[in-house]
Protein backbone atom coordinates (compact mmCIF):
# COMPACT_ATOMS: atom_id res chain seq x y z
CA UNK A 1 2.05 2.51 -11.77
CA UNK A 2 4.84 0.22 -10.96
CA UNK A 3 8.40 -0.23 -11.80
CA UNK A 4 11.17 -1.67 -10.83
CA UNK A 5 13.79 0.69 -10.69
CA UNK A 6 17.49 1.34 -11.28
CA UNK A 7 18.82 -1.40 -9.52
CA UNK A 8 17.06 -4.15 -8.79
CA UNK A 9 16.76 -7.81 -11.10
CA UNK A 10 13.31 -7.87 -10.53
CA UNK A 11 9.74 -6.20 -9.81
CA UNK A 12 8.55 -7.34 -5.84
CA UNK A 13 6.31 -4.62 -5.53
CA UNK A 14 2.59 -5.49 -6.19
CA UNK A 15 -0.70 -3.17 -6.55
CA UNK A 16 -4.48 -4.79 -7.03
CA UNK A 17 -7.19 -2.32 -7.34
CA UNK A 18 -11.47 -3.06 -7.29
CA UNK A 19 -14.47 -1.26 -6.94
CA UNK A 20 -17.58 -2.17 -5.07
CA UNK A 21 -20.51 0.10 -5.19
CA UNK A 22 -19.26 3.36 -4.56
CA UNK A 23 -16.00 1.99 -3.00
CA UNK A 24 -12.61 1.98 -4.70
CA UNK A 25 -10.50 -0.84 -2.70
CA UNK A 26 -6.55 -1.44 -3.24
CA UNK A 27 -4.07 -3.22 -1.87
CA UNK A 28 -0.13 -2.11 -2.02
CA UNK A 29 2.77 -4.76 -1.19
CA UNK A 30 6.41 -4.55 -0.88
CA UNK A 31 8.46 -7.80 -0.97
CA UNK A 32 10.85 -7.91 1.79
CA UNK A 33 14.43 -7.80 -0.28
CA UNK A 34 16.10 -10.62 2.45
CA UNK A 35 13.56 -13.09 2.04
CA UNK A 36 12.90 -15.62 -0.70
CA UNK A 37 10.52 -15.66 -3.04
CA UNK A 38 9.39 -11.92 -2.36
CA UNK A 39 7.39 -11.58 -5.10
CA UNK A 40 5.27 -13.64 -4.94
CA UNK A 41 4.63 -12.88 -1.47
CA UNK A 42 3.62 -9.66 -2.61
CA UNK A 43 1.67 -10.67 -5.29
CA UNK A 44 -0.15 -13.34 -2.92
CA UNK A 45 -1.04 -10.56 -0.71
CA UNK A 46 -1.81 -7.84 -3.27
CA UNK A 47 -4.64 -10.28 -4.93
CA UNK A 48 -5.70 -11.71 -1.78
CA UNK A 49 -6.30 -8.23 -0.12
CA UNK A 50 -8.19 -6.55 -2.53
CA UNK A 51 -10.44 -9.94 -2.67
CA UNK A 52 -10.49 -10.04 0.97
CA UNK A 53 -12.11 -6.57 0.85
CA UNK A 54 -14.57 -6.38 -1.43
CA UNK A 55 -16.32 -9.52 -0.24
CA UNK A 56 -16.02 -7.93 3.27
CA UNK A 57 -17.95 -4.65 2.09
CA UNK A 58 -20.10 -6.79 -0.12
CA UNK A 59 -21.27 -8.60 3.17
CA UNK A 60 -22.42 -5.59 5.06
CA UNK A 61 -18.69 -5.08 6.93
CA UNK A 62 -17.84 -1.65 7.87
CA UNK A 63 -14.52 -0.64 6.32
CA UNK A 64 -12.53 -1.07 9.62
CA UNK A 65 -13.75 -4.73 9.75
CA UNK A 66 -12.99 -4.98 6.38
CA UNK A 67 -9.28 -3.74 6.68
CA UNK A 68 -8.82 -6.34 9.21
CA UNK A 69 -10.12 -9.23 7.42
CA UNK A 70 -8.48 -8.48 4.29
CA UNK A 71 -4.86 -8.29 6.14
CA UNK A 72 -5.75 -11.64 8.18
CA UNK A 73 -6.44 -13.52 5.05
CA UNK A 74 -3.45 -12.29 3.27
CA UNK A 75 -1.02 -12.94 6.25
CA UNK A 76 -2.01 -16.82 5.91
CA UNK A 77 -1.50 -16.97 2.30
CA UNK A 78 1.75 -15.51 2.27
CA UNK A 79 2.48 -17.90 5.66
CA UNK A 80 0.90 -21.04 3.31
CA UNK A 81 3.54 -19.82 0.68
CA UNK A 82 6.50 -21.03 3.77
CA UNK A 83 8.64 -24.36 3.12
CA UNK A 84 9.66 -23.16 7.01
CA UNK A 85 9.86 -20.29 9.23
CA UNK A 86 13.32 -20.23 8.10
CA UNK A 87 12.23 -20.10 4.39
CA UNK A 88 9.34 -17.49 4.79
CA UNK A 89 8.17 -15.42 1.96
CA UNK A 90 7.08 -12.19 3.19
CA UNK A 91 6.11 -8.57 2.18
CA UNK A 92 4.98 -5.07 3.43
CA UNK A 93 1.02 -4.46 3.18
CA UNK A 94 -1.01 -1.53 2.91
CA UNK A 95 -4.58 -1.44 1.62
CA UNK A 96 -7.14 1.43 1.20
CA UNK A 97 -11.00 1.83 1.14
CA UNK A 98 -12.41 5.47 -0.47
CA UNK A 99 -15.71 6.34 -0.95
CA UNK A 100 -18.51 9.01 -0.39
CA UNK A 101 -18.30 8.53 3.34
CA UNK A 102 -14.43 9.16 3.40
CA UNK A 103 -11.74 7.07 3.09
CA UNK A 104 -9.87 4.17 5.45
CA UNK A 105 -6.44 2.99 5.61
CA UNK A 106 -4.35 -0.02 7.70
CA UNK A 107 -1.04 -1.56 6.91
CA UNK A 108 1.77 -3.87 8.39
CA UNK A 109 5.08 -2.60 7.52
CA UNK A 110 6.75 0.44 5.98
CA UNK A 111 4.52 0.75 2.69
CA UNK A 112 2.47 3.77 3.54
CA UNK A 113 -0.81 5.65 2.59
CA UNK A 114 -1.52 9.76 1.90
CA UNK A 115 -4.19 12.17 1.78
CA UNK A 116 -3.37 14.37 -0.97
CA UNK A 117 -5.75 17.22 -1.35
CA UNK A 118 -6.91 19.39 -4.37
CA UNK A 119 -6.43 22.13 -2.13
CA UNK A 120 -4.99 22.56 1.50
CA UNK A 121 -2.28 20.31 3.45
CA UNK A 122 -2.37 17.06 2.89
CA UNK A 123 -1.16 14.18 5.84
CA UNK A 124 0.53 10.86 5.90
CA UNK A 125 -2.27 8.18 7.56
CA UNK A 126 -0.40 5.42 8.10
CA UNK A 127 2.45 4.76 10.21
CA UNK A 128 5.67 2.67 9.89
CA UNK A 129 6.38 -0.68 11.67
CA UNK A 130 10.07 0.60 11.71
CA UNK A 131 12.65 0.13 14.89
CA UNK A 132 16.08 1.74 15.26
CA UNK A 133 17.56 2.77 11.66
CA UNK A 134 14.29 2.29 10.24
CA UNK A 135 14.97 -1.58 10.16
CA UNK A 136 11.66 -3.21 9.31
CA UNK A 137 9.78 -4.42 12.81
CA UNK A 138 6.71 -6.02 11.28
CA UNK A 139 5.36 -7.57 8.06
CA UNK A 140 3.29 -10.56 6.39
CA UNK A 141 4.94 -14.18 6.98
CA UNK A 142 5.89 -17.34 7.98
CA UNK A 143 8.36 -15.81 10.57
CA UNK A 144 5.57 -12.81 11.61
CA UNK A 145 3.39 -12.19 14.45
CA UNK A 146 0.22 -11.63 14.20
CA UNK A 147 -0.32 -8.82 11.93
CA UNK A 148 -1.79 -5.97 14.00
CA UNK A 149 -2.43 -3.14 11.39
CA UNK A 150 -3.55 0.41 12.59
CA UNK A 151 -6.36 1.66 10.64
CA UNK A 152 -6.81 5.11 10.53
CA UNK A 153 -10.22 6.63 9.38
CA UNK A 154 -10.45 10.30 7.66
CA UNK A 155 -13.43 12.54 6.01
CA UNK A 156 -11.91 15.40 3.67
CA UNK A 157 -13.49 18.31 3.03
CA UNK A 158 -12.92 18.42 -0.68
CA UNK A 159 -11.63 16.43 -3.83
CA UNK A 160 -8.67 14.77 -3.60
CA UNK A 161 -6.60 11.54 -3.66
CA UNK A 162 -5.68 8.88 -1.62
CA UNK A 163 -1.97 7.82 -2.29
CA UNK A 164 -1.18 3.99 -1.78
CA UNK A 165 2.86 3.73 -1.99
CA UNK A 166 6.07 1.73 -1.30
CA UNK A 167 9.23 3.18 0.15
CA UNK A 168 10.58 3.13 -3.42
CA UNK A 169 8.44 6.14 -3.97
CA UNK A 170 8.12 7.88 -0.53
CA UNK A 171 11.86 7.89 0.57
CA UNK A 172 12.79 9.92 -2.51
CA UNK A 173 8.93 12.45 -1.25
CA UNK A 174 8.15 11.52 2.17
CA UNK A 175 5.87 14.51 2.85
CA UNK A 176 2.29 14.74 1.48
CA UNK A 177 3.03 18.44 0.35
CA UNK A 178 6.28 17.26 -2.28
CA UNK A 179 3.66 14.17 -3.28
CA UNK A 180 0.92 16.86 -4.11
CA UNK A 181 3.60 19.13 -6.25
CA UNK A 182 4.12 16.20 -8.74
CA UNK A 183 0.58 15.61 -9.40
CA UNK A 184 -0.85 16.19 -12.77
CA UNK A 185 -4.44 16.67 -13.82
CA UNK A 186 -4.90 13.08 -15.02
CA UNK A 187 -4.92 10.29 -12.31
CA UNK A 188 -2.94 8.09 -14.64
CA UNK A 189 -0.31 10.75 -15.46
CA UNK A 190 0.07 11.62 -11.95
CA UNK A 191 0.97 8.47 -11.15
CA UNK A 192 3.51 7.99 -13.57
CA UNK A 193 5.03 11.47 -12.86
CA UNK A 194 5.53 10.14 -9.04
CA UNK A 195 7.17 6.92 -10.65
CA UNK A 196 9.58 8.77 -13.15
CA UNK A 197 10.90 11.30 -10.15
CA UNK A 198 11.71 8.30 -8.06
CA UNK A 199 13.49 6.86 -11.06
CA UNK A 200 15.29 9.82 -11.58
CA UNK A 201 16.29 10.12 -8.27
CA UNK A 202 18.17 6.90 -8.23
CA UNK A 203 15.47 4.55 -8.78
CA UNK A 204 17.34 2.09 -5.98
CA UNK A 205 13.98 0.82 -5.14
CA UNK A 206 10.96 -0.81 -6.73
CA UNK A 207 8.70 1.97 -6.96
CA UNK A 208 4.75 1.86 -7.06
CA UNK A 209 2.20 4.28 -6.48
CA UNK A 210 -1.88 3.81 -6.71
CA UNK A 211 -4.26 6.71 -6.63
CA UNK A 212 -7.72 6.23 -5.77
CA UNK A 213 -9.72 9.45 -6.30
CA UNK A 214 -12.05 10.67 -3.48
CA UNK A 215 -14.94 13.05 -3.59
CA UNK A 216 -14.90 13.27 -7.15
């Protein structure tokens, strides 16, 4: 789910989503607000990633290899999307890879990724590119480094989900245990229940939120 919010002209958040075999791939990206074009950096990114990947795991990659191809190829089509470094589309990334084995996470900026159990604590996996007043220290670009996104691997014990999300959603629940208490028993309607709290928070954000089921 996906939605604007409260405040803001227009949607810059972006979500693809695939399967492969038994692998459910997606791809979460957050426009950055000061740059042009932002959505469509995100989108660019979004479709790219989640293309990236499953081509990767179709071709024998392991999902760590695959996490770092997808984000390579989407850095360069957001930096093709450039009419200069000083006109640089760019946007957050975050993309996810579930399956039987467990489930894999890497990202470039401040969209993040959650292990929400059926049962027991649940744990942020990803970590922010964030400097002093949480002022945004690395994303996809024109006017980027080289992305360098940490990949974090994890095997649950039991069912659960595996939250893709944008700050829109995670600075009104930033802790894997207030996630988990608006979940519903539908995927679909747990996702919108995440959406409508943000919204009626304040909504000051674009807010999106995938879940990709594991072990069930």
């Amino acid at each position: 789910m996906s939605d604007r919010g409260l405040r803001r002209g227009i949607n810059a958040d972006a979500v693809a989503l695939d399967m492969v075999d038994a692998w459910t791939i997606g791809v979460v990206c957050d426009g950055v607000s000061m740059s042009p074009r932002a959505e469509r950096a995100a989108h660019v990114a979004a479709a790219t990633g989640v293309v990236a990947l499953a081509a990767a795991l179709r071709a024998g990659a392991i999902p760590e290899e695959a996490l770092v191809e997808a984000t390579s190829r989407s850095s360069r089509a957001v930096t093709a999307l450039a009419a200069s470094v000083h006109s640089a589309p760019a946007c957050t990334f975050v993309a996810g890879i579930a399956g039987p084995l467990g489930m894999w996470v890497g990202g470039v900026g401040d969209s993040r990724g959650y292990w929400l159990p059926d049962e027991g604590p649940g744990m942020v996996l990803t970590e922010d590119d964030a400097g002093a007043d949480e002022v945004l220290a690395a994303w996809l670009g024109a006017d980027a480094d080289e992305p360098q996104p940490r990949i974090r691997s994890y095997r649950p014990g039991g069912p659960g989900h595996l939250l893709l999300c944008t700050d829109g959603l995670w600075r009104y629940l930033p802790t894997a245990e207030s996630l988990r208490a608006r979940l519903q028993a539908d995927g679909l309607e747990s996702a919108r229940s995440l959406v409508g709290h943000a919204l009626d928070a304040g909504g000051h954000d674009n807010v999106t939120a995938l879940l990709m089921p594991v072990n069930r």
